[in-house]
C-alpha atoms as a PDB file:
ATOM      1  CA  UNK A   1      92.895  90.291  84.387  1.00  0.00           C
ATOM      2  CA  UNK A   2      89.902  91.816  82.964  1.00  0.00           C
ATOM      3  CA  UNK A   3      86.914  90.924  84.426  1.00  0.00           C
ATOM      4  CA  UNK A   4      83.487  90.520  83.654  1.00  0.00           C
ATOM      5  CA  UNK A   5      80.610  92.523  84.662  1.00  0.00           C
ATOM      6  CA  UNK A   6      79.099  90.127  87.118  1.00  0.00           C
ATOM      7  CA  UNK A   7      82.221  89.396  88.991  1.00  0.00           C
ATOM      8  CA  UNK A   8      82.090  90.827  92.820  1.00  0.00           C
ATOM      9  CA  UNK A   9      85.491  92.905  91.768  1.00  0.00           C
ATOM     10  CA  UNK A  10      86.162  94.100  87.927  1.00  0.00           C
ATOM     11  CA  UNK A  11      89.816  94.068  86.874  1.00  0.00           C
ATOM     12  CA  UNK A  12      91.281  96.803  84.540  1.00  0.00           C
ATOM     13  CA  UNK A  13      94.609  97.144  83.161  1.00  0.00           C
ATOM     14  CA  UNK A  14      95.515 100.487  82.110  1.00  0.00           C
ATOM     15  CA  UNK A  15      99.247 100.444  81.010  1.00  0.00           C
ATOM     16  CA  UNK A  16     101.292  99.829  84.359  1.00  0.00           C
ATOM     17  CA  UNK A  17      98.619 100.628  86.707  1.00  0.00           C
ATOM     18  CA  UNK A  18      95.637  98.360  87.505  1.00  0.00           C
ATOM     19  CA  UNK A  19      92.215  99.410  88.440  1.00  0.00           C
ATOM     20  CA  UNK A  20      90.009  97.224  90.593  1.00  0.00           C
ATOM     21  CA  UNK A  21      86.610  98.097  91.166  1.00  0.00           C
ATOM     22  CA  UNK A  22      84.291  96.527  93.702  1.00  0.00           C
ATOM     23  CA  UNK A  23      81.407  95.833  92.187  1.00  0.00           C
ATOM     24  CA  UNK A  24      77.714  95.294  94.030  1.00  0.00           C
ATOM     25  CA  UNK A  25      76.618  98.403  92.930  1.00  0.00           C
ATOM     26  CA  UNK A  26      72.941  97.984  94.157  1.00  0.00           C
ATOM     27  CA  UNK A  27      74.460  97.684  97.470  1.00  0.00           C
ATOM     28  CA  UNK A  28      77.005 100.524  97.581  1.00  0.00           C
ATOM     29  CA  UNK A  29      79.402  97.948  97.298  1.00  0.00           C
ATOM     30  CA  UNK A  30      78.493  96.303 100.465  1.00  0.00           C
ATOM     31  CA  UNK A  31      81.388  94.079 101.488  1.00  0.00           C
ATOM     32  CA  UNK A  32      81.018  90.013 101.663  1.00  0.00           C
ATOM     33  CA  UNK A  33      83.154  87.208 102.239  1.00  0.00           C
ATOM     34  CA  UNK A  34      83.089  86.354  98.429  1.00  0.00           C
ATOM     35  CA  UNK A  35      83.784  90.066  97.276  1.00  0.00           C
ATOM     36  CA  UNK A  36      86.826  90.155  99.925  1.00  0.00           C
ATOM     37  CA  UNK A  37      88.090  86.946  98.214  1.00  0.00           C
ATOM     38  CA  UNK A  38      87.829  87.881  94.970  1.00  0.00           C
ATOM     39  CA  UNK A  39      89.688  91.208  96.101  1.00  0.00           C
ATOM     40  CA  UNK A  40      92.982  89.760  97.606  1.00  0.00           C
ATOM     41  CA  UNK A  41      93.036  87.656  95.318  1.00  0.00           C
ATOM     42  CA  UNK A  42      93.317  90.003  92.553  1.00  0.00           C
ATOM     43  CA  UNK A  43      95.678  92.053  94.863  1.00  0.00           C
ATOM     44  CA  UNK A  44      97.712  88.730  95.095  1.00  0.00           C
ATOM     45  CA  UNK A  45      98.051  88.324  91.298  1.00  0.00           C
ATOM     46  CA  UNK A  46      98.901  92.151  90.851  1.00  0.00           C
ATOM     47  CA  UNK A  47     102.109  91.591  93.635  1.00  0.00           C
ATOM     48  CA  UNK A  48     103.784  88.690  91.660  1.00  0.00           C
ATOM     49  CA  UNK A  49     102.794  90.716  88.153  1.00  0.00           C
ATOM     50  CA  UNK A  50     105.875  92.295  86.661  1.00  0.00           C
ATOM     51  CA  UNK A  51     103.902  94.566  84.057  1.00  0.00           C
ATOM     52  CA  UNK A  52     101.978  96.165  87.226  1.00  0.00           C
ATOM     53  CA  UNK A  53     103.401  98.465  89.404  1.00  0.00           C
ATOM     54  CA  UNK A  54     100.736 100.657  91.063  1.00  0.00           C
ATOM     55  CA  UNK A  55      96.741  99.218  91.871  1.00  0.00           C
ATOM     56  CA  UNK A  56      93.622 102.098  91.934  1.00  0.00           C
ATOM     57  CA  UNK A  57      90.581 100.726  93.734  1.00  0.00           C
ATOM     58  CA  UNK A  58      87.030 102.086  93.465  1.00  0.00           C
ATOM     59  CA  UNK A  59      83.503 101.490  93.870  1.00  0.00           C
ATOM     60  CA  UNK A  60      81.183 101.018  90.831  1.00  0.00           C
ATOM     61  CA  UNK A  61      77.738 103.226  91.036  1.00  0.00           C
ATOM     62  CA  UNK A  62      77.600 105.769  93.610  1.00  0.00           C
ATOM     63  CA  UNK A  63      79.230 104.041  96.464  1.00  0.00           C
ATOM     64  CA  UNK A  64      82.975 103.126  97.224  1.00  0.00           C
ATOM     65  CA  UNK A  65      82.215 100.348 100.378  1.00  0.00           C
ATOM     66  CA  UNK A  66      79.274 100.384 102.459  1.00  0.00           C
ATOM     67  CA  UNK A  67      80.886  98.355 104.940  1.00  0.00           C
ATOM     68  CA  UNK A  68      79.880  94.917 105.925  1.00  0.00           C
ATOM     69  CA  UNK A  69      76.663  93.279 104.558  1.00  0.00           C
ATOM     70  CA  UNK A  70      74.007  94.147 107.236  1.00  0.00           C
ATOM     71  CA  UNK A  71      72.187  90.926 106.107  1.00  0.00           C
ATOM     72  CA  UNK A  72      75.178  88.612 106.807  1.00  0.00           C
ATOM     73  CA  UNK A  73      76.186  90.793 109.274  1.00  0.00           C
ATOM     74  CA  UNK A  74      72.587  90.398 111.219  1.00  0.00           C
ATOM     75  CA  UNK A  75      72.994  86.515 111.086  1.00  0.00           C
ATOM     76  CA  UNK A  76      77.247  86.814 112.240  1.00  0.00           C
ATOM     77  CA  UNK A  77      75.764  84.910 115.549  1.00  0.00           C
ATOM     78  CA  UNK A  78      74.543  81.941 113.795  1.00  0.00           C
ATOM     79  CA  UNK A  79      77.594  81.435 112.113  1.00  0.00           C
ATOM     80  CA  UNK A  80      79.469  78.073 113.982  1.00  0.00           C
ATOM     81  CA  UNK A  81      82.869  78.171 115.813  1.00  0.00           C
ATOM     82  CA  UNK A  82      84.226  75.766 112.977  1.00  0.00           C
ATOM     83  CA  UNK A  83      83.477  78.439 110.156  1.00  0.00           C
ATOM     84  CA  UNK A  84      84.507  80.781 112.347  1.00  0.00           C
ATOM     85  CA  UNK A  85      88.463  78.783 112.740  1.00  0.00           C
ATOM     86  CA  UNK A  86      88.244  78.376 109.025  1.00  0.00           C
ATOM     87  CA  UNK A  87      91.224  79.880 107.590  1.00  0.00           C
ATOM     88  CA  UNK A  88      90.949  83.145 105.685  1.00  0.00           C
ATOM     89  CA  UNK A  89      93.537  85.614 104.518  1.00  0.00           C
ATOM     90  CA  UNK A  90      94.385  88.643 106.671  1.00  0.00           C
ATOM     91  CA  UNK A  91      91.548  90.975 106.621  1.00  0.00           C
ATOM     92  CA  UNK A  92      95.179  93.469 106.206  1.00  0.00           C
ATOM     93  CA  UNK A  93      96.113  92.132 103.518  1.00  0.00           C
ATOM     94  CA  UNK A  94      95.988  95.070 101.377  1.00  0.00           C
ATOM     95  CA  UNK A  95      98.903  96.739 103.805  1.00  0.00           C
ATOM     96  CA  UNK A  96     101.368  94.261 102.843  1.00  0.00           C
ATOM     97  CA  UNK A  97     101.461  95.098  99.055  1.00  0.00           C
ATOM     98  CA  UNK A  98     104.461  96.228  98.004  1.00  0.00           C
ATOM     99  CA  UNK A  99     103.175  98.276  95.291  1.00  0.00           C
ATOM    100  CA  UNK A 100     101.608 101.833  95.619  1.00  0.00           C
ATOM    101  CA  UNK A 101      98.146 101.287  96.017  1.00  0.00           C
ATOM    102  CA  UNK A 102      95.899 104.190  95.723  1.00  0.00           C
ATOM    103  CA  UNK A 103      92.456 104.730  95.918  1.00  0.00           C
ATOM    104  CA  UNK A 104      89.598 106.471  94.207  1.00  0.00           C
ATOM    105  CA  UNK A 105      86.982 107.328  97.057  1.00  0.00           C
ATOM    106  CA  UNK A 106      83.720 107.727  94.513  1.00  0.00           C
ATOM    107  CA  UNK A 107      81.225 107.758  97.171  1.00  0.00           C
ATOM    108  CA  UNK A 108      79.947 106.502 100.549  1.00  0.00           C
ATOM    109  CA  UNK A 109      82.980 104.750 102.487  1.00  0.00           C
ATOM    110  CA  UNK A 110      81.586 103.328 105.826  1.00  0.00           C
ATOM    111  CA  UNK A 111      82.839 100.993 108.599  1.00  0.00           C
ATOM    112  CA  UNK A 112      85.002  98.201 107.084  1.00  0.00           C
ATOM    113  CA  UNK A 113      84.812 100.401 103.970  1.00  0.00           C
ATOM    114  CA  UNK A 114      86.123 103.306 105.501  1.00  0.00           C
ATOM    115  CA  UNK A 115      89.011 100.985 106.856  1.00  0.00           C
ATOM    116  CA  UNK A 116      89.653  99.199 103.651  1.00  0.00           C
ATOM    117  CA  UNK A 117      89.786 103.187 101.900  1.00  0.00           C
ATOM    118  CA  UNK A 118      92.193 103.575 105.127  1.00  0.00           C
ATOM    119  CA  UNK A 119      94.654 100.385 103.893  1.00  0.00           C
ATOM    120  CA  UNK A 120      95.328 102.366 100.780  1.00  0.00           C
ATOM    121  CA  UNK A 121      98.552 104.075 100.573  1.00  0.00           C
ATOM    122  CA  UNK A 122      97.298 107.504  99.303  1.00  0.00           C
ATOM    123  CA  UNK A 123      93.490 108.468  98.798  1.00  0.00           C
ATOM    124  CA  UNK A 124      91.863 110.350  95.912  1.00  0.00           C
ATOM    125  CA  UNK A 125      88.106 111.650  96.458  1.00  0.00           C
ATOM    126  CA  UNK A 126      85.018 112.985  94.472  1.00  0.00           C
ATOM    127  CA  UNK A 127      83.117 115.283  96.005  1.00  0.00           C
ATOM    128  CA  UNK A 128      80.428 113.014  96.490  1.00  0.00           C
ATOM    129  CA  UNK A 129      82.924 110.617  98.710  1.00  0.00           C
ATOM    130  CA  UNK A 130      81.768 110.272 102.417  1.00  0.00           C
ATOM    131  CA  UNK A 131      83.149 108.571 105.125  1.00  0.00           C
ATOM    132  CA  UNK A 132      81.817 107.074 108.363  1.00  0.00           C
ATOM    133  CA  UNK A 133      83.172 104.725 111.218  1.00  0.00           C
ATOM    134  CA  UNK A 134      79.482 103.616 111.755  1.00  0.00           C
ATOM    135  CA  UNK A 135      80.551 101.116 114.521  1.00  0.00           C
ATOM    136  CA  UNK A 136      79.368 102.326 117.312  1.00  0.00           C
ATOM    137  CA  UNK A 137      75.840 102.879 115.914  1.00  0.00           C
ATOM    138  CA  UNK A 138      75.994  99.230 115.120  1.00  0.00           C
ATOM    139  CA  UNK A 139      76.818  97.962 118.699  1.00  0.00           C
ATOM    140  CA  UNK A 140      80.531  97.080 117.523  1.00  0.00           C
ATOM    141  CA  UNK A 141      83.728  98.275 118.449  1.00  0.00           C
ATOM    142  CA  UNK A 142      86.642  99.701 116.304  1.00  0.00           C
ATOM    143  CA  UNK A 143      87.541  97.140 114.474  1.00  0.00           C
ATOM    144  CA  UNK A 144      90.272  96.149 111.681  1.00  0.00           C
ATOM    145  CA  UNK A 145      93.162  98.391 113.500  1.00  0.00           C
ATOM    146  CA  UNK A 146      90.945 101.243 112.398  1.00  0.00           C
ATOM    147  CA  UNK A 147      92.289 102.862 115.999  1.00  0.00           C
ATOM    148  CA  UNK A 148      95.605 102.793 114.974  1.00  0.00           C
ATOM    149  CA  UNK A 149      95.485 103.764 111.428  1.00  0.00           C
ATOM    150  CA  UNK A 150      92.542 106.801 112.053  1.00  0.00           C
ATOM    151  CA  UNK A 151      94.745 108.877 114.752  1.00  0.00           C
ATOM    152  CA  UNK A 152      98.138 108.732 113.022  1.00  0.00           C
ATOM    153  CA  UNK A 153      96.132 110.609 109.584  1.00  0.00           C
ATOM    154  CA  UNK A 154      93.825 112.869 111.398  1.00  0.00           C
ATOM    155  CA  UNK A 155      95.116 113.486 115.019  1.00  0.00           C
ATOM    156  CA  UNK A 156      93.857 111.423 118.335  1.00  0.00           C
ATOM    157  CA  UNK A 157      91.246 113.891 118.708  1.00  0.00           C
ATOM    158  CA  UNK A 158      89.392 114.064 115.370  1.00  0.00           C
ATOM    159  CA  UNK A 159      89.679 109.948 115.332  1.00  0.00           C
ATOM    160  CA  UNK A 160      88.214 110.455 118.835  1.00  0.00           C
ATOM    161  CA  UNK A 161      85.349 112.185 117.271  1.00  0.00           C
ATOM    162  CA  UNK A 162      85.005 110.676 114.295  1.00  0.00           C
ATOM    163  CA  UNK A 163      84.825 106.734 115.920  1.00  0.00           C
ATOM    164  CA  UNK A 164      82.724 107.966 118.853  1.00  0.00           C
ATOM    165  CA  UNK A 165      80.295 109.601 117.092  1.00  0.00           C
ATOM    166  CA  UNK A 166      79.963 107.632 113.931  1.00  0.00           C
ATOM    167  CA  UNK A 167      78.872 110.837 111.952  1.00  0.00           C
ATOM    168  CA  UNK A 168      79.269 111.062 108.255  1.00  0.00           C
ATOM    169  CA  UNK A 169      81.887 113.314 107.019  1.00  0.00           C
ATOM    170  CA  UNK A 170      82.022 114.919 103.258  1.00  0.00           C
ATOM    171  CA  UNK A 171      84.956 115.270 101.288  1.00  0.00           C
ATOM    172  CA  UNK A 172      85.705 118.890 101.847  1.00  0.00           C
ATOM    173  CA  UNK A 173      86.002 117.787 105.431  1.00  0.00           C
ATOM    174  CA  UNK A 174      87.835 114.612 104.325  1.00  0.00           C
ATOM    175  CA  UNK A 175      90.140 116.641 102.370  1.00  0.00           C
ATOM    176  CA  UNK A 176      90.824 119.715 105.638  1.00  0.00           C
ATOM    177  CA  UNK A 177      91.613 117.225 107.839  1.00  0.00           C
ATOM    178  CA  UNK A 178      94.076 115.222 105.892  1.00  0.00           C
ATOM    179  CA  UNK A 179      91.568 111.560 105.400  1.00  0.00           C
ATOM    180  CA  UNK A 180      91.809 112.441 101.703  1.00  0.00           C
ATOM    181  CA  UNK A 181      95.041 113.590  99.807  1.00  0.00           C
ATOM    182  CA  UNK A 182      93.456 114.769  96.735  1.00  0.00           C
ATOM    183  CA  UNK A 183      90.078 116.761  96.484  1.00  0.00           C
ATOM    184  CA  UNK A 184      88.929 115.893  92.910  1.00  0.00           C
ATOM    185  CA  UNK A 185      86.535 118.402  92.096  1.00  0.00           C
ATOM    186  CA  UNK A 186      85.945 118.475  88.433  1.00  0.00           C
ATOM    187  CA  UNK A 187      86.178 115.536  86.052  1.00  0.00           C
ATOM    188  CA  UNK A 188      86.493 111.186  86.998  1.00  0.00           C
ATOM    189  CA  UNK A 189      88.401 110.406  90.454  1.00  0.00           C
ATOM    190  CA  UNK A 190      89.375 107.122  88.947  1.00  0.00           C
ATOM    191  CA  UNK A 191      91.581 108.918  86.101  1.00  0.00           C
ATOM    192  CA  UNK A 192      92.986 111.237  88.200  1.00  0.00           C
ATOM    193  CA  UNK A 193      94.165 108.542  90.852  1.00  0.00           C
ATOM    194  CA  UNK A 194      95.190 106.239  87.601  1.00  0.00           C
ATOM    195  CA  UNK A 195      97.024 109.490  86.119  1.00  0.00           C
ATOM    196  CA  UNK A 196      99.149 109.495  89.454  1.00  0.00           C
ATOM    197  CA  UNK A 197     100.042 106.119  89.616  1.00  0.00           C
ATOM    198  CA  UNK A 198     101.010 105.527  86.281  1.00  0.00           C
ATOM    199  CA  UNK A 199     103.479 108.657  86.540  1.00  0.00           C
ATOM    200  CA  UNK A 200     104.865 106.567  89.986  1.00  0.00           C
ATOM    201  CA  UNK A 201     105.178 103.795  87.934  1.00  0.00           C
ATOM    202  CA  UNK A 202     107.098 105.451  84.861  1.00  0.00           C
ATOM    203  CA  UNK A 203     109.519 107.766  87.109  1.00  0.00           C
ATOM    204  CA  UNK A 204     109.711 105.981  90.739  1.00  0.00           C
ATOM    205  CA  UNK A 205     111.799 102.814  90.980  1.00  0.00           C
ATOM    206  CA  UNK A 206     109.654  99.700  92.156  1.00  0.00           C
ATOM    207  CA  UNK A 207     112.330  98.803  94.980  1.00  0.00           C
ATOM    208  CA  UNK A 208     112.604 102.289  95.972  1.00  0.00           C
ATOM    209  CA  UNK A 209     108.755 102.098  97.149  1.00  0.00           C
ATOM    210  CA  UNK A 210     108.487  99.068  98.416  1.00  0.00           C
ATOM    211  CA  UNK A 211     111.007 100.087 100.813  1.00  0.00           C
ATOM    212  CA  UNK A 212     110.009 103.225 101.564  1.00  0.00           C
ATOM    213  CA  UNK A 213     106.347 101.590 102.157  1.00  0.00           C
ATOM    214  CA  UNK A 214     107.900  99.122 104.606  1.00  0.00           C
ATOM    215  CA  UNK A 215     110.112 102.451 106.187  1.00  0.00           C
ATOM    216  CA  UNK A 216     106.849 104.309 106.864  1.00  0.00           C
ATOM    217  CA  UNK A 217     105.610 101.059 108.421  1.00  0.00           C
ATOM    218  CA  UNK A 218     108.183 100.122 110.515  1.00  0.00           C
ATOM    219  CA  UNK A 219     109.354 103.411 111.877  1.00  0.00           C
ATOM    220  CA  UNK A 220     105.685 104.163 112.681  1.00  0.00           C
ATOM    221  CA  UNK A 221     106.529 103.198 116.554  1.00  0.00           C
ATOM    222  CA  UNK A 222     109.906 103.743 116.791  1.00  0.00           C
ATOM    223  CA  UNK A 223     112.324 106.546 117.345  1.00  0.00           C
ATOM    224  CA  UNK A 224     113.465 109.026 115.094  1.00  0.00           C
ATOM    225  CA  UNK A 225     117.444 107.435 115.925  1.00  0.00           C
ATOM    226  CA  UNK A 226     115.743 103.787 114.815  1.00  0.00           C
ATOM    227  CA  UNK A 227     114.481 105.723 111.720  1.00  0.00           C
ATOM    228  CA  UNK A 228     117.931 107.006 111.018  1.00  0.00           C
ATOM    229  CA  UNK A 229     119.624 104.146 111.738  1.00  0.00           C
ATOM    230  CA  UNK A 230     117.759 101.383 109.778  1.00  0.00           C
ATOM    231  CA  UNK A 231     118.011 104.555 106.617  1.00  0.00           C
ATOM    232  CA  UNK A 232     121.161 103.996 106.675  1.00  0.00           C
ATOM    233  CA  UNK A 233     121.754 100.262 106.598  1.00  0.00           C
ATOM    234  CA  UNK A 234     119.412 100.406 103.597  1.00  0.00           C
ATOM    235  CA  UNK A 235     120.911 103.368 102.123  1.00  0.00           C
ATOM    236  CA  UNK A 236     124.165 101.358 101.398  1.00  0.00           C
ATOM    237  CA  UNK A 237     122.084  98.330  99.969  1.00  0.00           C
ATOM    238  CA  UNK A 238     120.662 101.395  97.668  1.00  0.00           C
ATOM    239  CA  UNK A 239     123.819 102.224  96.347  1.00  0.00           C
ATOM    240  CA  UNK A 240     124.950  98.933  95.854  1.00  0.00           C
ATOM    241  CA  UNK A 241     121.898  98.152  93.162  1.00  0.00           C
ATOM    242  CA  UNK A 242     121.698  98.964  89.896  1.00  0.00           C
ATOM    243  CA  UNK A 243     118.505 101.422  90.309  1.00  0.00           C
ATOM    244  CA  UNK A 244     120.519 104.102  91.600  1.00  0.00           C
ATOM    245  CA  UNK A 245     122.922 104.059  88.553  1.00  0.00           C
ATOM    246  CA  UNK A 246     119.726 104.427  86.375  1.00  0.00           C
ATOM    247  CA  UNK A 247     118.186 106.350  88.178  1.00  0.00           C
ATOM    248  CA  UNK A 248     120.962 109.103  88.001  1.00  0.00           C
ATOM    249  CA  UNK A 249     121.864 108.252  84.405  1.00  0.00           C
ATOM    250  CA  UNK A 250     118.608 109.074  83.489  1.00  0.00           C
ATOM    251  CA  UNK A 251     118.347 112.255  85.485  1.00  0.00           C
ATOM    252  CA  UNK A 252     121.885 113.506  83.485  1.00  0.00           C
ATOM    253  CA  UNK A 253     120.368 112.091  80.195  1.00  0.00           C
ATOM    254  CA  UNK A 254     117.211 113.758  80.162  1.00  0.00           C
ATOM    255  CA  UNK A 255     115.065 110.627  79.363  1.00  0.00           C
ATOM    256  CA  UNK A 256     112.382 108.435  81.143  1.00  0.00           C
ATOM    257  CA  UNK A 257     114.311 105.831  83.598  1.00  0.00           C
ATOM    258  CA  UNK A 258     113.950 102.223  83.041  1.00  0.00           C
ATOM    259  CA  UNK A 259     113.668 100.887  86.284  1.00  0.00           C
ATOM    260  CA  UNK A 260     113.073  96.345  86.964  1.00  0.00           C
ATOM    261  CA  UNK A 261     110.031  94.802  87.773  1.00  0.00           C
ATOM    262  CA  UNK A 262     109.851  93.704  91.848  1.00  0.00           C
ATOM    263  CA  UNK A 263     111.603  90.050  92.103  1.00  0.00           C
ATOM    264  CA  UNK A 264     108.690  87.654  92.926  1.00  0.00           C
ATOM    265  CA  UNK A 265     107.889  87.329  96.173  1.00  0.00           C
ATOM    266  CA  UNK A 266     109.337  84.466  98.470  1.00  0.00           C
ATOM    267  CA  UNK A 267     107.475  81.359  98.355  1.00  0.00           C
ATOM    268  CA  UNK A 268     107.906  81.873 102.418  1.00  0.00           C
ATOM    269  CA  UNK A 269     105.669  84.913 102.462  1.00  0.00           C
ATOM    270  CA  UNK A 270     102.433  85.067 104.006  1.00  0.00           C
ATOM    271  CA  UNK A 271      99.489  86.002 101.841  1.00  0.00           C
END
């Protein structure tokens, strides 16, 4: 999966855990159609991989995603109804991964960057990582669920704030008001993010958080009985697979546990 340097995203296997990195560094990363292809893409090669079980993405240079590509964005209204209909992947794509997927906020996250930094699962951050809606000083609107995902990690307010005004933020901010999980202050972002997902992917079974991805997902609108009561239909699946017996066996026997590889997805599955 390795990629080379001119591709629009690098590929980087490091043990279990695989590092994607967008790369238009001139640009801050600036996001285009062909970048976002090559990116789910690799995404969709990484879910079906059994020898990865966490993805870190990043931003080579000094940005992570400057957000769309003013100069494609500029011409979006001479673009025709037909390319418009064309099919594409969902531009959500990255929520559907069943593998943790962490990312490594190096530098400037704005707009759709911000939101694609926003589809990760957990966020690591330099403390040269910034982060701006920018949409309304581009005449847009929130876009890419950004006004559901902002208010459920930094409070209705804050998002209120943040969206309206379009300010950028720094990472200390970032890191106060709960955006990023991990201040990095000292030393590379990307190792520190790859450091925590390969120790998810030696000690945390691969079913275990898939389903506790798709638990935080679903019970995100629901009660705290529907919480309770889907836990416990999937509870007893739990302790009918073979994960928990390992996973207790090798609490008891003081070693590493050897958890499977996620079954391939169904051939039914969206991507």
């Amino acid at each position: 999966m390795t990629g080379a340097l001119g591709e629009l995203v690098l590929a980087d296997r490091r043990g279990p855990v695989l590092v994607l990195t967008f790369n238009r560094p001139a640009k801050l990363n600036a996001w285009t159609d062909e970048l976002e292809d090559r990116y789910f893409g690799l995404l969709d090669a990484a879910e079906d991989d059994p020898d990865v079980r966490a993805v870190v993405v990043t931003g080579a240079g000094r940005g992570f995603c400057a957000g769309a590509d003013l100069q494609r964005l500029q011409a979006i209204g001479e673009v025709s109804e037909a390319d418009r209909a064309a099919p594409r992947r969902p531009r959500d794509l990255p929520l559907t991964l069943r593998k943790p997927l962490i990312g490594a906020i190096n530098g400037v996250a704005a707009g759709l960057g911000m939101v694609e930094a926003l589809y990760c699962d957990l966020r690591f951050g330099s403390p040269s990582a910034r982060f701006t809606t920018a949409f309304a000083q581009r005449g847009l609107i929130a876009e890419y669920g950004i006004s559901w995902l902002l208010p459920r990690l930094v409070g209705h307010s804050r998002a209120t704030d943040l969206l309206l005004s379009s300010r950028m933020m720094d990472a200390e901010e970032a890191f106060r008001i709960g955006l990023l999980d991990h201040l990095v202050p000292t030393g590379s972002v990307v190792d520190a993010a790859v450091a925590y997902a390969t120790d998810l992917a030696r000690r945390c079974s691969p079913a275990s958080m898939a389903t506790i991805k798709s638990q935080l997902s679903n019970d995100a609108d629901g009660t705290y009985a529907d919480s309770v009561t889907l836990a416990e239909g999937l509870m007893l699946q739990a302790f009918r697979g073979s994960d928990v017996v390992e996973g207790v066996a090798s609490h008891l026997d003081k070693r590493p546990p050897t958890f499977p590889s996620l079954p391939v997805r169904s051939s039914d599955v969206p991507v």
